[in-house]
Protein backbone atom coordinates (compact mmCIF):
# COMPACT_ATOMS: atom_id res chain seq x y z
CA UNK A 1 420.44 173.51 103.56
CA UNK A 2 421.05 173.49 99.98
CA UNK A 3 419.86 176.06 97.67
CA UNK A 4 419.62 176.07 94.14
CA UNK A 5 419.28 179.16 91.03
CA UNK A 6 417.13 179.21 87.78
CA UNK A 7 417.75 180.83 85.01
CA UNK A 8 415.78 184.02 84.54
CA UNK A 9 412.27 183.43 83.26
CA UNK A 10 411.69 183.03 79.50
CA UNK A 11 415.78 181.52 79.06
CA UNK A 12 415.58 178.51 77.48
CA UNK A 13 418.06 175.82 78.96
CA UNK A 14 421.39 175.53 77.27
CA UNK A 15 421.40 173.35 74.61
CA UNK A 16 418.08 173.93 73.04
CA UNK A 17 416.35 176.53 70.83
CA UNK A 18 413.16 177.75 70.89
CA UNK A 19 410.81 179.89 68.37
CA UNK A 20 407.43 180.81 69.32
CA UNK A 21 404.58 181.81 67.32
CA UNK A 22 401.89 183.47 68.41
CA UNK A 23 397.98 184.09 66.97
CA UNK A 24 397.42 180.55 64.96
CA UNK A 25 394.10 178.68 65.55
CA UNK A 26 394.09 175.19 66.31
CA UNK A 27 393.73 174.19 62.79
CA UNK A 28 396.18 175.68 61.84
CA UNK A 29 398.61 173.96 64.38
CA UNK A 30 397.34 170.82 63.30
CA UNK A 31 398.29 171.51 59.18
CA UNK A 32 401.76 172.25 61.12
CA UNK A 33 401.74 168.60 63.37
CA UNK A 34 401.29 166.74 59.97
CA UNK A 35 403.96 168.68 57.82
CA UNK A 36 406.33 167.47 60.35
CA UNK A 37 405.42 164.55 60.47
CA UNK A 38 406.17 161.69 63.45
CA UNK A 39 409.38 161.35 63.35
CA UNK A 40 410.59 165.18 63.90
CA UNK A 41 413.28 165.77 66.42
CA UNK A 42 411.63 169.04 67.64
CA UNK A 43 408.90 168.99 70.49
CA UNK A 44 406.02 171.39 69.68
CA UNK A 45 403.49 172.68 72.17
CA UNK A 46 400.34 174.49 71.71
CA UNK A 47 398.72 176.43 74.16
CA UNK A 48 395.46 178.88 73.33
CA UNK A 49 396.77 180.57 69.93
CA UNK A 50 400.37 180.20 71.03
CA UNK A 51 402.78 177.29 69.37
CA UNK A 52 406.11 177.16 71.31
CA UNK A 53 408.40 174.83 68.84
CA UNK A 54 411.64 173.50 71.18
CA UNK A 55 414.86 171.97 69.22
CA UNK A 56 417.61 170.17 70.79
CA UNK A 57 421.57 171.61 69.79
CA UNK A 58 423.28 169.08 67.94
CA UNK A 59 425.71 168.57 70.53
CA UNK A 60 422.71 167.39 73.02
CA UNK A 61 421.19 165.76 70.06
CA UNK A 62 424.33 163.52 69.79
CA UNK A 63 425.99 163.43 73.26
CA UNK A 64 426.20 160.01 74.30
């Protein structure tokens, strides 16, 4: 049998940082999707009034 840990809920993995907003309407989540444009390197989720924005470390970013 193999087991496996997690890291305690709310830890973000190694090798990325997260900042979190919390209380903005859809709207204005979408004024915040087009500032950034397509080609951002961040991943941002939205999820009723709460916008979770995820960044990769550069060493991640660049790791081959």
């Amino acid at each position: 049998m193999m087991t496996t840990s997690s890291p305690p809920v709310g830890t973000p993995p190694i090798g990325e940082k997260r900042v979190t907003f919390h209380h903005l309407n859809w709207q204005a989540y979408q004024q915040i999707l087009q500032a950034v444009g397509e080609s951002r390197s961040a991943r941002l989720t939205y999820d009723r009034g709460i916008l979770e924005i995820t960044m990769a470390l550069e060493e991640q970013e660049f790791a081959a």
